[in-house]
N, C-alpha and C. Protein backbone atom coordinates (compact mmCIF):
# COMPACT_ATOMS: atom_id res chain seq x y z
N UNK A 1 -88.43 -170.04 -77.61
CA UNK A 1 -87.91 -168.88 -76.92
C UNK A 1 -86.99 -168.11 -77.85
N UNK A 2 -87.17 -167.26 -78.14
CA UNK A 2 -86.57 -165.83 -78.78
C UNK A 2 -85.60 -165.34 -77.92
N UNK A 3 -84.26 -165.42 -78.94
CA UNK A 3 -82.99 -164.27 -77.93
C UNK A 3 -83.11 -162.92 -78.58
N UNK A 4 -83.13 -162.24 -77.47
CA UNK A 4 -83.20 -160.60 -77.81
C UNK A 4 -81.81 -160.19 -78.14
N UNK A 5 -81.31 -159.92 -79.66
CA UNK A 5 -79.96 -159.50 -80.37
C UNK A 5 -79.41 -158.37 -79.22
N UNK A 6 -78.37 -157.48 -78.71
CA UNK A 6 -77.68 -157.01 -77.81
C UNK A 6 -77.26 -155.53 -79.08
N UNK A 7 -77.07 -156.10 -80.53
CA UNK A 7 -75.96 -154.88 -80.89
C UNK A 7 -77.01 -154.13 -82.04
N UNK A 8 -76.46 -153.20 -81.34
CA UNK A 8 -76.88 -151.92 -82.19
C UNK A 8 -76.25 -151.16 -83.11
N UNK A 9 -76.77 -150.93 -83.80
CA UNK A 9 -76.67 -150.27 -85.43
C UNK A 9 -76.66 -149.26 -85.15
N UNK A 10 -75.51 -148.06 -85.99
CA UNK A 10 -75.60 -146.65 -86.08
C UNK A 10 -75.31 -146.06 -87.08
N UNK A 11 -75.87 -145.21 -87.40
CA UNK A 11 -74.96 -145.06 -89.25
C UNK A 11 -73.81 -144.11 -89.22
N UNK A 12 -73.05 -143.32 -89.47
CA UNK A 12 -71.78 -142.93 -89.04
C UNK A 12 -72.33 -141.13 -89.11
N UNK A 13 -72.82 -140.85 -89.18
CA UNK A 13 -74.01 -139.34 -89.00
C UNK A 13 -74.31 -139.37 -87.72
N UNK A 14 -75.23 -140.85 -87.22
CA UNK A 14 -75.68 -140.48 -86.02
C UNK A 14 -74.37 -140.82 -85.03
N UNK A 15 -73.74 -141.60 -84.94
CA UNK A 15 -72.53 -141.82 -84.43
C UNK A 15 -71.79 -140.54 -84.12
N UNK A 16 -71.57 -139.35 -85.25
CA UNK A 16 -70.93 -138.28 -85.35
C UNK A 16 -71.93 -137.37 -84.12
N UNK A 17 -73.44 -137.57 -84.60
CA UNK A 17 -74.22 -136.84 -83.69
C UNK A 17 -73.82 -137.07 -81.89
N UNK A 18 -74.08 -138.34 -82.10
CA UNK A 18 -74.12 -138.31 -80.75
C UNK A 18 -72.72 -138.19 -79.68
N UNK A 19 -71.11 -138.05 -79.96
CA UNK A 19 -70.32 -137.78 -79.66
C UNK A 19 -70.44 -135.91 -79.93
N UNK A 20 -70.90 -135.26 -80.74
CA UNK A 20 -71.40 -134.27 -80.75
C UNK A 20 -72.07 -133.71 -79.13
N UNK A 21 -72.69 -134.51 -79.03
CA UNK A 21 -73.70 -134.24 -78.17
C UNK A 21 -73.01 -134.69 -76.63
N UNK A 22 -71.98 -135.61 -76.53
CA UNK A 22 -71.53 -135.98 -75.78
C UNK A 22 -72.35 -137.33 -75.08
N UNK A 23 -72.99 -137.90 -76.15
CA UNK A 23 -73.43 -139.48 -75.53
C UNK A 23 -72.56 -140.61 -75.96
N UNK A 24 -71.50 -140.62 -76.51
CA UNK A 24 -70.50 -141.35 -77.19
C UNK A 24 -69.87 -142.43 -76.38
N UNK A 25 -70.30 -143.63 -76.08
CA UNK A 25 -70.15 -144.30 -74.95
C UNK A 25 -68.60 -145.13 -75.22
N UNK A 26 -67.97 -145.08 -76.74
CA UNK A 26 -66.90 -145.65 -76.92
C UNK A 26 -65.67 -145.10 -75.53
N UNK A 27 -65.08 -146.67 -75.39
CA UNK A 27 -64.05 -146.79 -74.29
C UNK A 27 -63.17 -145.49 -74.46
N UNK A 28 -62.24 -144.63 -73.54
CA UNK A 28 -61.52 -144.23 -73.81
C UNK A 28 -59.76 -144.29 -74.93
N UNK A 29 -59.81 -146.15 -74.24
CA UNK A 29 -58.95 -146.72 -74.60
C UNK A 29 -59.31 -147.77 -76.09
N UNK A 30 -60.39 -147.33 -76.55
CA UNK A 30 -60.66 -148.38 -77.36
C UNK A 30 -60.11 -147.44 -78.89
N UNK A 31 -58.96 -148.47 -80.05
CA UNK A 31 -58.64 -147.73 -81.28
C UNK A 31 -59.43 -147.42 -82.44
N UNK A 32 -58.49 -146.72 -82.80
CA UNK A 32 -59.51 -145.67 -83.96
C UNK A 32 -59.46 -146.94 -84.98
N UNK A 33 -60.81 -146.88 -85.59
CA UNK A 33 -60.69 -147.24 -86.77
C UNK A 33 -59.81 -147.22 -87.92
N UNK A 34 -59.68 -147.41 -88.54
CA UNK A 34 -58.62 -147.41 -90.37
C UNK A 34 -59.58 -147.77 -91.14
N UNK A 35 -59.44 -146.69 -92.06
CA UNK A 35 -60.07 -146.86 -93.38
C UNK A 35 -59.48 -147.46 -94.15
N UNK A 36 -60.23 -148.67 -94.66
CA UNK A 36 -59.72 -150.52 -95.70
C UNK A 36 -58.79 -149.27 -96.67
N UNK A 37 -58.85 -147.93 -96.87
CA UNK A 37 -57.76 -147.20 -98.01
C UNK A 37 -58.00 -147.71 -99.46
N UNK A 38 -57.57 -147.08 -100.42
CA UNK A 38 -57.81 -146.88 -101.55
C UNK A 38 -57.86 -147.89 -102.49
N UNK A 39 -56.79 -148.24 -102.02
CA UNK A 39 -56.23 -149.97 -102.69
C UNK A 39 -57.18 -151.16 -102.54
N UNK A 40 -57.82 -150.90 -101.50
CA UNK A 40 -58.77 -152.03 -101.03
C UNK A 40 -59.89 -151.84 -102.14
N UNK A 41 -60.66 -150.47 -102.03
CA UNK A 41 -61.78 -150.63 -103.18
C UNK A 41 -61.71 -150.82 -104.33
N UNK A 42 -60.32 -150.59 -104.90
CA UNK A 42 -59.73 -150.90 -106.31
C UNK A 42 -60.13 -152.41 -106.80
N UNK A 43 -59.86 -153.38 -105.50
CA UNK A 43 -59.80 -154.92 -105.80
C UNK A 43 -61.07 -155.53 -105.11
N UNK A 44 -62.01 -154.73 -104.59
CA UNK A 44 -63.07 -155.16 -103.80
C UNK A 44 -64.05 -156.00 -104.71
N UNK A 45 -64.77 -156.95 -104.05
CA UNK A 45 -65.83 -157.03 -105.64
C UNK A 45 -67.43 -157.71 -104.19
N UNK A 46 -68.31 -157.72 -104.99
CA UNK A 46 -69.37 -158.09 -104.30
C UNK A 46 -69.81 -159.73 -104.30
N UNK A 47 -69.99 -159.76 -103.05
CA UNK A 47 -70.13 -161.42 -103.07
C UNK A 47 -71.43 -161.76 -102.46
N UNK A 48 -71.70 -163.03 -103.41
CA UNK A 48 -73.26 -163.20 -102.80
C UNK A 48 -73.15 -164.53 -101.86
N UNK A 49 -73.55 -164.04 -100.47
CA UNK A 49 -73.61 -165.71 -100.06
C UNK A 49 -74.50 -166.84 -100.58
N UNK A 50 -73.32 -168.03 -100.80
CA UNK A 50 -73.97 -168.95 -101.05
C UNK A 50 -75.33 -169.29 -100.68
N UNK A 51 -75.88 -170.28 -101.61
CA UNK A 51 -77.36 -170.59 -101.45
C UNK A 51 -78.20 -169.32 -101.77
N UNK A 52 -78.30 -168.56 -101.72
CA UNK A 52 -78.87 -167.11 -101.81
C UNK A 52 -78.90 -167.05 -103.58
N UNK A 53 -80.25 -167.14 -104.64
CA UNK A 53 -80.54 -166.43 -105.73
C UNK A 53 -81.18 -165.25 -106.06
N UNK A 54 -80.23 -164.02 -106.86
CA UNK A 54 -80.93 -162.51 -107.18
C UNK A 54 -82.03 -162.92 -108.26
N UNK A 55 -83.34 -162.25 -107.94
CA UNK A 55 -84.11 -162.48 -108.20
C UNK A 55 -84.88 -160.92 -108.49
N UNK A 56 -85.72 -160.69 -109.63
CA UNK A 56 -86.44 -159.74 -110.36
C UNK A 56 -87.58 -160.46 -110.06
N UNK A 57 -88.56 -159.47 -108.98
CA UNK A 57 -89.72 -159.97 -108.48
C UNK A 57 -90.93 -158.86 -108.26
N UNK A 58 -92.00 -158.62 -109.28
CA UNK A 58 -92.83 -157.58 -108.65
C UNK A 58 -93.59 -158.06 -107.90
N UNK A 59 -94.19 -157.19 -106.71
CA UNK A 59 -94.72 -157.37 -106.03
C UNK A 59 -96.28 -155.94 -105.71
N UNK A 60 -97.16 -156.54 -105.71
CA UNK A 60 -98.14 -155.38 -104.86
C UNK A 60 -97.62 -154.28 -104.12
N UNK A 61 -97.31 -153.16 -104.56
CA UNK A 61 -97.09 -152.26 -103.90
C UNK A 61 -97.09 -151.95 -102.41
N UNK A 62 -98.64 -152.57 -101.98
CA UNK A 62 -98.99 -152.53 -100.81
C UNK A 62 -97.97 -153.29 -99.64
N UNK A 63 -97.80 -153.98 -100.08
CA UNK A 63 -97.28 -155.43 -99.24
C UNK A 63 -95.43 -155.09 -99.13
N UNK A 64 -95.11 -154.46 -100.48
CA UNK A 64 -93.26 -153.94 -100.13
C UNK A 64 -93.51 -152.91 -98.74
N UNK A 65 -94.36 -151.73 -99.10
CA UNK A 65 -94.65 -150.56 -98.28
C UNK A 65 -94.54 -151.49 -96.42
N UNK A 66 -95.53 -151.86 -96.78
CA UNK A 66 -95.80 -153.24 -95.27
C UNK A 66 -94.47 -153.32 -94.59
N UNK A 67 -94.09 -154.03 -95.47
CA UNK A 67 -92.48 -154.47 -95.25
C UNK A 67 -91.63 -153.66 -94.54
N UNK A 68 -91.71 -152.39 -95.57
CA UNK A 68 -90.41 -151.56 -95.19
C UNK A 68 -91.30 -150.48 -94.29
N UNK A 69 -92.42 -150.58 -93.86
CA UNK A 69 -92.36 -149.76 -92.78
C UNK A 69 -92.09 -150.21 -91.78
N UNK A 70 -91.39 -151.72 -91.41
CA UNK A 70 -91.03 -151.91 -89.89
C UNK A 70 -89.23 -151.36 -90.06
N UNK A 71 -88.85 -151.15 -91.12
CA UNK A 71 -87.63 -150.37 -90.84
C UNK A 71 -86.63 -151.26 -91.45
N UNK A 72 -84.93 -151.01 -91.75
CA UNK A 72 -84.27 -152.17 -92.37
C UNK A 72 -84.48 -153.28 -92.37
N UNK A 73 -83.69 -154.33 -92.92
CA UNK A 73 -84.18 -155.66 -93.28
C UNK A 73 -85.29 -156.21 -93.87
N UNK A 74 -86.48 -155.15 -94.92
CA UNK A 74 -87.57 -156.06 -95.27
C UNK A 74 -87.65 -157.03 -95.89
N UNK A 75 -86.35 -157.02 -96.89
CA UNK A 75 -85.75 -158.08 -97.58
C UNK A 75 -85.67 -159.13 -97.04
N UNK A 76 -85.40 -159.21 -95.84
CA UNK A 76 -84.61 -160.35 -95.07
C UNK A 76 -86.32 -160.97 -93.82
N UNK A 77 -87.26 -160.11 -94.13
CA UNK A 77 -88.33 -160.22 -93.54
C UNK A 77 -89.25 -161.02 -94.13
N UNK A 78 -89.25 -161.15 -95.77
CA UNK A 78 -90.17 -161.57 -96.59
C UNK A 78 -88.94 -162.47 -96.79
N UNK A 79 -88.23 -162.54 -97.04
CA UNK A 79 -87.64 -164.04 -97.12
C UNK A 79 -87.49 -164.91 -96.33
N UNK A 80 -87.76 -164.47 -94.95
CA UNK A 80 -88.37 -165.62 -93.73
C UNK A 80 -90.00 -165.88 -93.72
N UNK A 81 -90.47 -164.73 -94.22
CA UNK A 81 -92.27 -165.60 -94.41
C UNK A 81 -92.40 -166.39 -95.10
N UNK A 82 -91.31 -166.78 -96.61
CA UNK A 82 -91.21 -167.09 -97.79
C UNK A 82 -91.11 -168.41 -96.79
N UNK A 83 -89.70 -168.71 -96.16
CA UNK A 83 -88.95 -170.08 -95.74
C UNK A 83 -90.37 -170.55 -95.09
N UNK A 84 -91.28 -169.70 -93.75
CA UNK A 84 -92.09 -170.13 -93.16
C UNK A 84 -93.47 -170.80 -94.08
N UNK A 85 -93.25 -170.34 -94.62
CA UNK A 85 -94.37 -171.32 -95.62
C UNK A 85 -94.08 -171.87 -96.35
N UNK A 86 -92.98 -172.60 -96.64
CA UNK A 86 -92.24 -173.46 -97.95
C UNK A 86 -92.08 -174.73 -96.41
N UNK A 87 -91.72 -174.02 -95.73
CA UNK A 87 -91.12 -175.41 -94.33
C UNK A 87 -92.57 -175.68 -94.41
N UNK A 88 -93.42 -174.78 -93.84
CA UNK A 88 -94.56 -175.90 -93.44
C UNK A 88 -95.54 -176.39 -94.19
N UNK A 89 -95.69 -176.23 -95.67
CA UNK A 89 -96.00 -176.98 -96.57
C UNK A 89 -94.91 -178.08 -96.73
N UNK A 90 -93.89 -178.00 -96.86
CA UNK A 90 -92.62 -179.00 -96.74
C UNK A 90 -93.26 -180.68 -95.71
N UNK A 91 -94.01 -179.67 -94.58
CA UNK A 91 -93.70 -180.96 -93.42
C UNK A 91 -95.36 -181.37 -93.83
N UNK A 92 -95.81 -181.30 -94.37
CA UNK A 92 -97.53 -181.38 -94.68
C UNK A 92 -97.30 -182.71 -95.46
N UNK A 93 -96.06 -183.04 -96.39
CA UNK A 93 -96.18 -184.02 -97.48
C UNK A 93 -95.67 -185.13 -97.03
């Protein structure tokens, strides 16, 4: 059984749009954001979660396209077909 995720993604354009528009469902009472400010990106650095290796990988053109036409995450799409066939060759031995 599959749980259906609840939260939704907006990018800060459409966010702008749609308070524009007056669909902006944020609470009255709910606070403004703060921007992390200047200081923060000065010392920021990028972190890779553990277990996770960057990897230089070509692939068939066809098959990225595949991917990314169901929309963000293809990355994260082909690295679960990847797990799904490493597990079940895994349980075969």
């Amino acid at each position: 059984m599959s749980v259906k995720s609840t939260t939704v993604r907006y990018s800060l354009s459409e966010i702008e749009a749609k308070r524009a528009r007056g669909e902006d469902q944020t609470r009255e009472d709910a606070p403004e954001a703060q921007s992390p400010g200047e200081d923060f990106w000065k010392h920021a650095r990028v972190v890779t979660p553990p277990g996770k290796t960057s990897v230089h990988l070509r692939l068939d053109s066809d098959i990225v396209d595949w991917f990314k036409a169901a929309g963000k995450g293809h990355l994260t799409r082909m690295n679960a077909v990847l797990r799904a066939y490493v597990d079940a060759h895994r349980r075969q031995r």
